[in-house]
Protein backbone atom coordinates (compact mmCIF):
# COMPACT_ATOMS: atom_id res chain seq x y z
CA UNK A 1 12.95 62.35 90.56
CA UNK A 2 10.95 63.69 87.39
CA UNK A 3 11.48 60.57 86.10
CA UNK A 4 9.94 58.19 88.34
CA UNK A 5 6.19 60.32 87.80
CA UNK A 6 4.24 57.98 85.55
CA UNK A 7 2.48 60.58 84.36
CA UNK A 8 5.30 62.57 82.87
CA UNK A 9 6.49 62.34 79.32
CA UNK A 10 9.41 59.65 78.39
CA UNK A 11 11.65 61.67 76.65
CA UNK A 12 11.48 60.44 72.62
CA UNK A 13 14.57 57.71 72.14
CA UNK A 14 14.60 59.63 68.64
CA UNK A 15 15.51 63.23 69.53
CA UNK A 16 18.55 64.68 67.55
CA UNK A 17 17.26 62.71 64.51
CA UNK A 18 14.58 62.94 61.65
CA UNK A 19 12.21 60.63 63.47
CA UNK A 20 12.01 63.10 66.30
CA UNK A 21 8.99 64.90 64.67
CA UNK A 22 7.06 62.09 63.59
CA UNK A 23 7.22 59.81 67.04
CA UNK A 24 7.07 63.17 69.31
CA UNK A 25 3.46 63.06 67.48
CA UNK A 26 2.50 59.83 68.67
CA UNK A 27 -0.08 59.60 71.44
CA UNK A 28 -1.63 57.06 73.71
CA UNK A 29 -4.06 55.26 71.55
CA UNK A 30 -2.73 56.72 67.93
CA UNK A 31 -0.86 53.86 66.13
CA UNK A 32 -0.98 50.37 66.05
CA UNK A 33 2.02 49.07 68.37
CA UNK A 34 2.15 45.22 66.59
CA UNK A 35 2.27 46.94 63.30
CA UNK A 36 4.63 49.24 64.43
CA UNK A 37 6.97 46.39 65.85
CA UNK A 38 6.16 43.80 62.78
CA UNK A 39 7.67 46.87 60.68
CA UNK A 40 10.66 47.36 63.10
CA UNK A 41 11.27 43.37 62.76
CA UNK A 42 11.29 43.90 59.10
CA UNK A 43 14.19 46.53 59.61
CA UNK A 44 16.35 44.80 61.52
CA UNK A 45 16.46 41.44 59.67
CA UNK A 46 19.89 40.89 58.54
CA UNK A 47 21.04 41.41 54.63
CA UNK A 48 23.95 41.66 52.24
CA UNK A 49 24.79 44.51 50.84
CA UNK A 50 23.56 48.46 51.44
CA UNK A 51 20.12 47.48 50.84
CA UNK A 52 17.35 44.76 52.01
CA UNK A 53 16.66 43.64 48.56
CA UNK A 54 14.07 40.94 49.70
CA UNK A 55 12.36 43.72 51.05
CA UNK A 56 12.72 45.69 48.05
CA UNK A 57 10.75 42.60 46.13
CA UNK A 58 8.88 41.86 48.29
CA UNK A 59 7.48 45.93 48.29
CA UNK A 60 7.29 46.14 44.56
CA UNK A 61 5.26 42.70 44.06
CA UNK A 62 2.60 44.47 47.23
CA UNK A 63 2.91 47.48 45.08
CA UNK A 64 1.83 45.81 41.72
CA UNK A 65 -0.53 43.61 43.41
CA UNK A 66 -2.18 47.01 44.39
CA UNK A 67 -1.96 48.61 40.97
CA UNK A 68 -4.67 45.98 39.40
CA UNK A 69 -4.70 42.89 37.14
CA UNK A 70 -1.39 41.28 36.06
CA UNK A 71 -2.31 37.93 33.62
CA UNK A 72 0.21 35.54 33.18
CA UNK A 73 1.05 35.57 29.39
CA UNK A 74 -0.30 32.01 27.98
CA UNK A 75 0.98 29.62 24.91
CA UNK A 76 -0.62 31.73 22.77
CA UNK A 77 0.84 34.98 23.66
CA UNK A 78 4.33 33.21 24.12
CA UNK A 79 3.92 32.23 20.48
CA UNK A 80 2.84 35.60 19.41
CA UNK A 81 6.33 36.92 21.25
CA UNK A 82 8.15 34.06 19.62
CA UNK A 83 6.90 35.33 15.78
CA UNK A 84 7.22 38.87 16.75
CA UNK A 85 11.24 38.29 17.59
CA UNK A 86 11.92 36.22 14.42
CA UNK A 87 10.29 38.57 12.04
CA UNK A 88 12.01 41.48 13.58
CA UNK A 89 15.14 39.52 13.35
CA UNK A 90 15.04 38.50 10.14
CA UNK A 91 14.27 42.41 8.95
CA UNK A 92 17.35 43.63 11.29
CA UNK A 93 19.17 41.37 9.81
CA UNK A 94 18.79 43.71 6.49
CA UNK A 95 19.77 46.78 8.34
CA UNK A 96 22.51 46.51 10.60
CA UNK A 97 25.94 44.75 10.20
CA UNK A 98 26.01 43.59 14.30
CA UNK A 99 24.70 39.79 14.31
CA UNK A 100 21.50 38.93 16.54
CA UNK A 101 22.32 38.37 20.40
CA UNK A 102 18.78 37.04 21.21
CA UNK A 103 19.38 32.94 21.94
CA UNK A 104 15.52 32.70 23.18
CA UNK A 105 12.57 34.82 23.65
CA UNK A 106 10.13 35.43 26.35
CA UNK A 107 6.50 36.70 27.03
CA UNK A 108 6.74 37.83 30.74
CA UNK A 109 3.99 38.92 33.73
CA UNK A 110 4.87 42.54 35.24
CA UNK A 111 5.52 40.29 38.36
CA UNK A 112 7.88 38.23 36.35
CA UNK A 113 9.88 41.64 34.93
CA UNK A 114 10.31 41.94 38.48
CA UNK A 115 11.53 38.84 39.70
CA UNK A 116 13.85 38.64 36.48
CA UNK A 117 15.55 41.71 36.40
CA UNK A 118 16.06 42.34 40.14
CA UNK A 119 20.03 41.55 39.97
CA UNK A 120 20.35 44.10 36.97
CA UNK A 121 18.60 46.84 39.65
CA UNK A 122 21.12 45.31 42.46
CA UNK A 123 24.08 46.67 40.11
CA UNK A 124 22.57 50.01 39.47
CA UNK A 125 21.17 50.77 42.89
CA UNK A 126 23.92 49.34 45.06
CA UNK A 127 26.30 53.21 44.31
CA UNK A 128 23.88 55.04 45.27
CA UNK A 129 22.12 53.35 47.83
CA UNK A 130 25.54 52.77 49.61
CA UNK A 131 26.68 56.18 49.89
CA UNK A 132 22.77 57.48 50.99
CA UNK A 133 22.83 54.65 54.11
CA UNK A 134 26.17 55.56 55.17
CA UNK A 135 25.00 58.72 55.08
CA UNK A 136 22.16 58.13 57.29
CA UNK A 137 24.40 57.91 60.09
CA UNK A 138 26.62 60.90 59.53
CA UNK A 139 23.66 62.35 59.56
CA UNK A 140 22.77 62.22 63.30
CA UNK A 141 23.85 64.74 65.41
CA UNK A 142 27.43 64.16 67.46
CA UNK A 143 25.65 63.39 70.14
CA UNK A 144 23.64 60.89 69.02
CA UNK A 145 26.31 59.16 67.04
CA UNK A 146 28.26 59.04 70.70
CA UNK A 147 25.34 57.60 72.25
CA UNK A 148 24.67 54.98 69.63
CA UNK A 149 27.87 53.37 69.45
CA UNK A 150 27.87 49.63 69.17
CA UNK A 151 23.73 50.21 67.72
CA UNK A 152 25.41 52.77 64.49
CA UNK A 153 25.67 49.16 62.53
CA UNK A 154 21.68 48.67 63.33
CA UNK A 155 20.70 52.08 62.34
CA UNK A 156 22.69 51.20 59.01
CA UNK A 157 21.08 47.81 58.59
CA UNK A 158 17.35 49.93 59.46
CA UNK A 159 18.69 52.77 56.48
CA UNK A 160 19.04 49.55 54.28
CA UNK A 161 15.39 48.44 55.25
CA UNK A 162 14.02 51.66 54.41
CA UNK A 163 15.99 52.05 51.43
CA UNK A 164 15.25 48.60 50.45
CA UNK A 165 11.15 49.35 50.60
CA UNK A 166 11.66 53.07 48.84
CA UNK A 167 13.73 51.51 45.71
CA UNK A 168 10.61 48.60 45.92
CA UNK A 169 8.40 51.14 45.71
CA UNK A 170 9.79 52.95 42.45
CA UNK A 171 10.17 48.92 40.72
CA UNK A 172 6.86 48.01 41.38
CA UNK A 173 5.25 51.41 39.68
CA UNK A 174 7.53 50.93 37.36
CA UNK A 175 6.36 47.12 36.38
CA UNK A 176 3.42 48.86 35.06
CA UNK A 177 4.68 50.54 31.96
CA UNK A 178 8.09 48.95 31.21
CA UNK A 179 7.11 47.10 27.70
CA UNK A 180 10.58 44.88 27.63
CA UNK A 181 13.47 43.83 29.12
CA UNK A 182 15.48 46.60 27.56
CA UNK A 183 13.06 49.71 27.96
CA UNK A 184 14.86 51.92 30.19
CA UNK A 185 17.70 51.80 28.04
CA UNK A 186 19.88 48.59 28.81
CA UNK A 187 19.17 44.85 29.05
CA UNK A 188 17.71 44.44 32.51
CA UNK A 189 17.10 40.53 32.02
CA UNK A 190 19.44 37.53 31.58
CA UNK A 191 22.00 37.49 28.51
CA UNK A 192 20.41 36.92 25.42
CA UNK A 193 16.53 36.82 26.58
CA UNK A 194 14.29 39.23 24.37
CA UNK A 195 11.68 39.25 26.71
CA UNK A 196 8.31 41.58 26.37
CA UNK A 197 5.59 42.28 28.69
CA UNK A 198 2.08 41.77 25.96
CA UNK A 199 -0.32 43.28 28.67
CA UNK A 200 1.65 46.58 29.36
CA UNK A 201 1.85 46.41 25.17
CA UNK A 202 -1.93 46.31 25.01
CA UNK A 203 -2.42 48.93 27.42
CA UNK A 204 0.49 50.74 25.00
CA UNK A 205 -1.64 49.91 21.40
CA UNK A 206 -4.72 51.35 23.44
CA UNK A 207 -4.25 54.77 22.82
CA UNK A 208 -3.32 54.73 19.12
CA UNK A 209 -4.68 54.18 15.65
CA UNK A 210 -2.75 50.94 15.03
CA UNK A 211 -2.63 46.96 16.27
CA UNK A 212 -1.55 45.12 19.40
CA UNK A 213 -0.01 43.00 16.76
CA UNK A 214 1.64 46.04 15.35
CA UNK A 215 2.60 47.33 18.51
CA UNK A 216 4.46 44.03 19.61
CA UNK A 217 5.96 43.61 16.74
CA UNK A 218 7.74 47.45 17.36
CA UNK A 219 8.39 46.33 20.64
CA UNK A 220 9.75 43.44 19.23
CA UNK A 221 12.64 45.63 16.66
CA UNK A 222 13.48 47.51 19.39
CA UNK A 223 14.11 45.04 21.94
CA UNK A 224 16.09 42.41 19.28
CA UNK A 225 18.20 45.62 18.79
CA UNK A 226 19.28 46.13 21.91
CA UNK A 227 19.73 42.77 22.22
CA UNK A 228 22.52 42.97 19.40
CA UNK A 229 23.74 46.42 20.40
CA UNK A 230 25.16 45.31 23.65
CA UNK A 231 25.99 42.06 22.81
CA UNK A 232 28.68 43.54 20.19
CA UNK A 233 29.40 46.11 22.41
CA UNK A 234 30.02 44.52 25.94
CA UNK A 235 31.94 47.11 27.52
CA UNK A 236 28.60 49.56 26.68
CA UNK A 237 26.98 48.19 30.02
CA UNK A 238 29.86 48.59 31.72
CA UNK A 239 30.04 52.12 30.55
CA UNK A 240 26.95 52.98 32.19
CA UNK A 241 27.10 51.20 35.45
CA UNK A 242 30.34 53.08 35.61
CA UNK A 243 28.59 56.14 35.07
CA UNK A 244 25.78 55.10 37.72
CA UNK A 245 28.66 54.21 40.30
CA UNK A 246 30.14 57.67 39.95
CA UNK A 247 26.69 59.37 40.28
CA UNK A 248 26.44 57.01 43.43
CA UNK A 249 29.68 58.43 45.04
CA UNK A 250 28.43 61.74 45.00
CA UNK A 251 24.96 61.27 46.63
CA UNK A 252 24.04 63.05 50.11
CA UNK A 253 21.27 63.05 51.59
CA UNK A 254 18.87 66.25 52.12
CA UNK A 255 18.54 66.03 56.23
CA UNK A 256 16.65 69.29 56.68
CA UNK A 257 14.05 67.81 53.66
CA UNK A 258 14.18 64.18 55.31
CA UNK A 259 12.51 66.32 58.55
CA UNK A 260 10.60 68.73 56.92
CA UNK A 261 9.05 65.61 55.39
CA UNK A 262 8.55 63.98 58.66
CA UNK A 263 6.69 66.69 60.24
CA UNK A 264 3.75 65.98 57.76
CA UNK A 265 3.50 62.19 58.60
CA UNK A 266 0.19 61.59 60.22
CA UNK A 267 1.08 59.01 62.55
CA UNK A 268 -2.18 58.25 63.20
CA UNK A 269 -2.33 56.96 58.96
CA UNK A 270 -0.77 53.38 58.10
CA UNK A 271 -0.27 54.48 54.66
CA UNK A 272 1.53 57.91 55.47
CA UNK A 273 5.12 56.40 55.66
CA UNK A 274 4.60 54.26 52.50
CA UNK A 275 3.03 57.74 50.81
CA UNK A 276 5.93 59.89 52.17
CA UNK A 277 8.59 57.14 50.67
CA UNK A 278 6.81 56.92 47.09
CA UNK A 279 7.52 60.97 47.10
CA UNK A 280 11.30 60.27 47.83
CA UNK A 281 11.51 60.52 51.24
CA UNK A 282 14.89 59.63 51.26
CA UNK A 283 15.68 61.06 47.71
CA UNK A 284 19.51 62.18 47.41
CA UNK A 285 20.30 65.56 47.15
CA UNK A 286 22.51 66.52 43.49
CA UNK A 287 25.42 67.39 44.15
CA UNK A 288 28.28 69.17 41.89
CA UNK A 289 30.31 66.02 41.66
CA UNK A 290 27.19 64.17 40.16
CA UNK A 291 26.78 66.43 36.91
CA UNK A 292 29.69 65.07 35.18
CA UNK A 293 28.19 61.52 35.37
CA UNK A 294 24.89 62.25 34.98
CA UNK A 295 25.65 63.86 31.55
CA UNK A 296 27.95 60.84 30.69
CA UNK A 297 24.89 58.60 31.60
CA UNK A 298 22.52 60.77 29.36
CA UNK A 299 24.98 60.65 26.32
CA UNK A 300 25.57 56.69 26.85
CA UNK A 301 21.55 56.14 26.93
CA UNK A 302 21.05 58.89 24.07
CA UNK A 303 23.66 57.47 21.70
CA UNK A 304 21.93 53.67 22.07
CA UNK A 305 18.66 54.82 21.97
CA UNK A 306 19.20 56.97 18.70
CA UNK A 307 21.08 54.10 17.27
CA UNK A 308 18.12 51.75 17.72
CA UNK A 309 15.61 54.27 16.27
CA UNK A 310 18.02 54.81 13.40
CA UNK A 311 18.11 50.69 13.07
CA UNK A 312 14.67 49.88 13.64
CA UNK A 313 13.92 52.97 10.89
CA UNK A 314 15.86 51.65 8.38
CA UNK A 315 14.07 47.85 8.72
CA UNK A 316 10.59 48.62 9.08
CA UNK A 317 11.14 51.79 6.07
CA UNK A 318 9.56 49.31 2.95
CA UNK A 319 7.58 46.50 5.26
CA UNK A 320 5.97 48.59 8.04
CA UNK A 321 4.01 51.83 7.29
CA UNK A 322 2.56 52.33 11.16
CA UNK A 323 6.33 52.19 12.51
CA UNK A 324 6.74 55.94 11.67
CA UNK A 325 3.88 56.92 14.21
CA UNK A 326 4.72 53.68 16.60
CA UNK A 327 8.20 55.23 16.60
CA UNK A 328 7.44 58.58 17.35
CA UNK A 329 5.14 57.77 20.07
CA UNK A 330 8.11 55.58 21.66
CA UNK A 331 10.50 58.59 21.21
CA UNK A 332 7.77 60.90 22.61
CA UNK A 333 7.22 58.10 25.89
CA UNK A 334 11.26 57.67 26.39
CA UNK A 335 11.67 61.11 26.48
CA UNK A 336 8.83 62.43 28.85
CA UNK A 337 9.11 59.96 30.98
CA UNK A 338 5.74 58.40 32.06
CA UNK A 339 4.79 58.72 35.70
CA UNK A 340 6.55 55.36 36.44
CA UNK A 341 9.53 56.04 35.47
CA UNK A 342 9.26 59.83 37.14
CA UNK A 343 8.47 58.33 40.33
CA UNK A 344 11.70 56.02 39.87
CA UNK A 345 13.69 59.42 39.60
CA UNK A 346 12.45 60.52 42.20
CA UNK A 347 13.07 58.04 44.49
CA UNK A 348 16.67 57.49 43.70
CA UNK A 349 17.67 60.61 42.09
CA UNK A 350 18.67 59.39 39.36
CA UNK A 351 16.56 59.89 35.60
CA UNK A 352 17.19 57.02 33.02
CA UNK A 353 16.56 58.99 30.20
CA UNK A 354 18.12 60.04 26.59
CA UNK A 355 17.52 63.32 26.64
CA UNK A 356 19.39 63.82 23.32
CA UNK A 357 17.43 61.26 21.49
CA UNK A 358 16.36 62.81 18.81
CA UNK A 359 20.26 64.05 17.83
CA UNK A 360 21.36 61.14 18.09
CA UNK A 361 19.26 59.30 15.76
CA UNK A 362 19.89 62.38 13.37
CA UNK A 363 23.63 61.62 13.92
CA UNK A 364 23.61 57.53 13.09
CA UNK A 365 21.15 59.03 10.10
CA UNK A 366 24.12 60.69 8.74
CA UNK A 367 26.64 58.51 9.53
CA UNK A 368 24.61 56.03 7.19
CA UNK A 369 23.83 58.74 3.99
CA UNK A 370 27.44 59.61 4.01
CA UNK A 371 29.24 56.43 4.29
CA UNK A 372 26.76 53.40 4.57
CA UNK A 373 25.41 50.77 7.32
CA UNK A 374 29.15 49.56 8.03
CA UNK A 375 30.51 53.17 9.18
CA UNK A 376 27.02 53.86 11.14
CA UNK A 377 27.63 50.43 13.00
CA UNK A 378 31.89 50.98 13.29
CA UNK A 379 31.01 53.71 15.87
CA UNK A 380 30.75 50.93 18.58
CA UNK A 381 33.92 49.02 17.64
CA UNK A 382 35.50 51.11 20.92
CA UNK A 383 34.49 53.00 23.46
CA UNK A 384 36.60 56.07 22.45
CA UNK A 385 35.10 56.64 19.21
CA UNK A 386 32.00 57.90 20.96
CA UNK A 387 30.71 61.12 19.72
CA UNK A 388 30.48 63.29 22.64
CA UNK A 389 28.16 66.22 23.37
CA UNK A 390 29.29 68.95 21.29
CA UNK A 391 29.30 65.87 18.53
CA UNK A 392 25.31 65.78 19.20
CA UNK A 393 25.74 69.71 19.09
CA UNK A 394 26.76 68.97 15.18
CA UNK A 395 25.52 65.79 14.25
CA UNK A 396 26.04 66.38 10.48
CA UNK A 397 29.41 67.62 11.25
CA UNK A 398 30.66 64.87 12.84
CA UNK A 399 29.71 62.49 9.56
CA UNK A 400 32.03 64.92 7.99
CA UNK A 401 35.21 64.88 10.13
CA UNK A 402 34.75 60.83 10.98
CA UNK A 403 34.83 59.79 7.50
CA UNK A 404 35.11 56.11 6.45
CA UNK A 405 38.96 56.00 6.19
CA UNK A 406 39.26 58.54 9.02
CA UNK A 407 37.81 56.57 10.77
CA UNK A 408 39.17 53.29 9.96
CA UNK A 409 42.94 55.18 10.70
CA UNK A 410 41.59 56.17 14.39
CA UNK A 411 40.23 52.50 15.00
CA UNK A 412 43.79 51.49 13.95
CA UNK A 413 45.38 53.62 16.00
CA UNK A 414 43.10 52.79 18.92
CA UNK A 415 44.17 49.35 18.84
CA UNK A 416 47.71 49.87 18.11
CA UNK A 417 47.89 51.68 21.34
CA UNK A 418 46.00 49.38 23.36
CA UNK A 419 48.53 46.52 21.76
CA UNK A 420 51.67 48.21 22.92
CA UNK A 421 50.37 49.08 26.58
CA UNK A 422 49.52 45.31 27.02
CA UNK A 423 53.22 44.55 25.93
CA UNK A 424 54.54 46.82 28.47
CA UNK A 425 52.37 45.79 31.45
């Protein structure tokens, strides 16, 4: 029988599948077999959930590690956080009707942005990750899937694994720029914590003509503004995790790119999987029935970030002359994106960015001329007062047709309506 010849070839146990090209590779003498089955140990641990989320820390904290020095922030940068958030307090205070939500403040580590704001990526990775995992297994050919039977719920568990070590991947880079808890758009940390990261703020101040102290204290406004934005606004950060969840149902995974992908692996390299995952190995695919989301997501993060600019403007406009160039440099890093947070896109798909910034801000500006700090904050009384896109289309337009009583009559209405459903139900 061919198969009893020791010299022939066992036929690869991955054939039908995207591993087919990079094991059929493999050669006597090429990898390291207790690395190989260390990783596969990894894999196979069990975990809750669509993805291995100690593995995911785990990889970003290696990753950072890698990526150079990481002090821990001592008493005297704690206190240097700690003035930073009651000055910028006490000047929001002056121009914005919302009331603080910042009950303590916090100078963290990179590694401890990580560790603290690892449930927050839980809620926004979890959509996505668990339609790409199931996915992994539709993704086999018939055959295989027939074959694999009672070893499909290990092949899921593995897809969670690898998952699990891609999103680490993306976290970790991104522990390198993030400057606070709220930087990608949302509180990230626990309820109430204004938390900045003073070495990835020095490494900010580095490159312009101003302060570290001047820098921090930016930092600072912004993330105490946040802070009260979505505090008075609970159902914001639902919003968006809504929005994430939908983008999430609608993720497939790009099988012929997952191979074509595979194929370049040098087996022979420890690093090539790790390389091939930190250029979205197992990025998902957009689909139609993600653009609706996605542009709900961009109008949710463009609308908060413009009303924080506006905010953070109008305190810092008599006390603060570097803001205007600390602010545009912000706007200009939030909507680039910086390599970090481009390699986080890539590895889940999604972008966390405002791309309409810049009208937004223009229409909370106008909100403000026409009818004062009140109206400008009124906007996030309820969710359906949003302006929408073709709003950001007209920004001074919209001041126009949302008038103070206007818009006082639609609140009213708003809540009238929501008064008699609960009455019926």
């Amino acid at each position: 029988m061919a198969g009893d010849d020791p010299r022939e070839e066992p036929e690869n146990p991955f054939k039908g599948t995207p591993l087919e090209n990079l094991f059929g590779q493999m050669g006597p003498g090429q990898v390291d077999l207790s690395a190989i089955f260390g990783q596969m140990q990894r894999m196979f641990e069990p975990h809750e959930g669509s993805v291995n989320y100690r593995l995911a820390t785990d990889t970003a904290r290696q990753k950072l590690a890698a990526s150079g020095p990481d002090p821990s922030p001592g008493s005297t940068k704690q206190g240097a956080v700690d003035d930073a958030v009651r000055l910028a307090e006490m000047w929001l205070d002056r121009a914005t009707e919302l009331p603080s939500g910042v009950t303590s403040a916090a100078a963290w580590s990179r590694a401890e942005w990580i560790e603290s704001t690892m449930d927050r990526w839980k809620v926004l990775v979890e959509p996505i990750a668990s339609n790409v995992v199931s996915s992994m297994g539709d993704a086999l050919p018939q055959e295989a899937q027939a074959m694999a039977g009672p070893f499909m719920a290990m092949l899921t568990q593995a897809g969670g694994a690898m998952f699990g070590q891609q999103v680490g991947q993306g976290i970790g880079e991104l522990a390198t720029e993030v400057l606070s808890s709220t930087d990608i758009g949302l509180p990230m940390g626990p309820d109430g914590v204004a938390a900045l990261l003073p070495h990835n703020i020095a490494a900010f101040a580095e490159g312009l003509d101003h302060t570290e102290a001047d820098a921090l204290l930016y930092v600072a406004l912004r993330e105490c503004a946040h802070q009260r934005l979505y505090a008075h606004a609970p159902w914001l950060r639902t919003a968006i995790i809504d929005a994430v969840t939908e983008f999430g149902r609608g993720s497939r995974l790009d099988t012929e790119s997952i191979e074509e992908k595979m194929r370049s692996i040098d087996p022979g390299r420890p690093d090539a999987i790790a390389e091939a995952m930190e250029g979205g190995l197992f990025e998902p695919e957009t689909t139609p029935e993600q653009q609706h989301a996605k542009e709900r997501l961009e109008l949710l993060l463009a609308l908060a970030e413009g009303w924080v600019d506006e905010v953070v403007g109008q305190a810092t406009a008599d006390t603060m002359p570097s803001a205007v160039s600390l602010g545009e440099a912000m706007r200009r890093r939030r909507v680039t994106a910086g390599p970090a947070e481009q390699t986080f896109a890539a590895l889940v798909g999604l972008e966390l960015r405002p791309r309409r910034l810049r009208d937004a801000t223009t229409l909370f500006s106008a909100l403000r001329d026409r009818d004062g700090v009140e109206a400008r904050d009124r906007v996030w009384s309820h969710p359906d007062l949003l302006p929408d896109v073709t709003d950001l289309d007209d920004p001074l337009g919209y001041s126009e047709r949302h008038g103070d009583g206007d818009f006082d009559a639609a609140l009213g209405q708003l809540l009238d309506d929501e008064a008699g459903r609960d009455e019926e139900s």
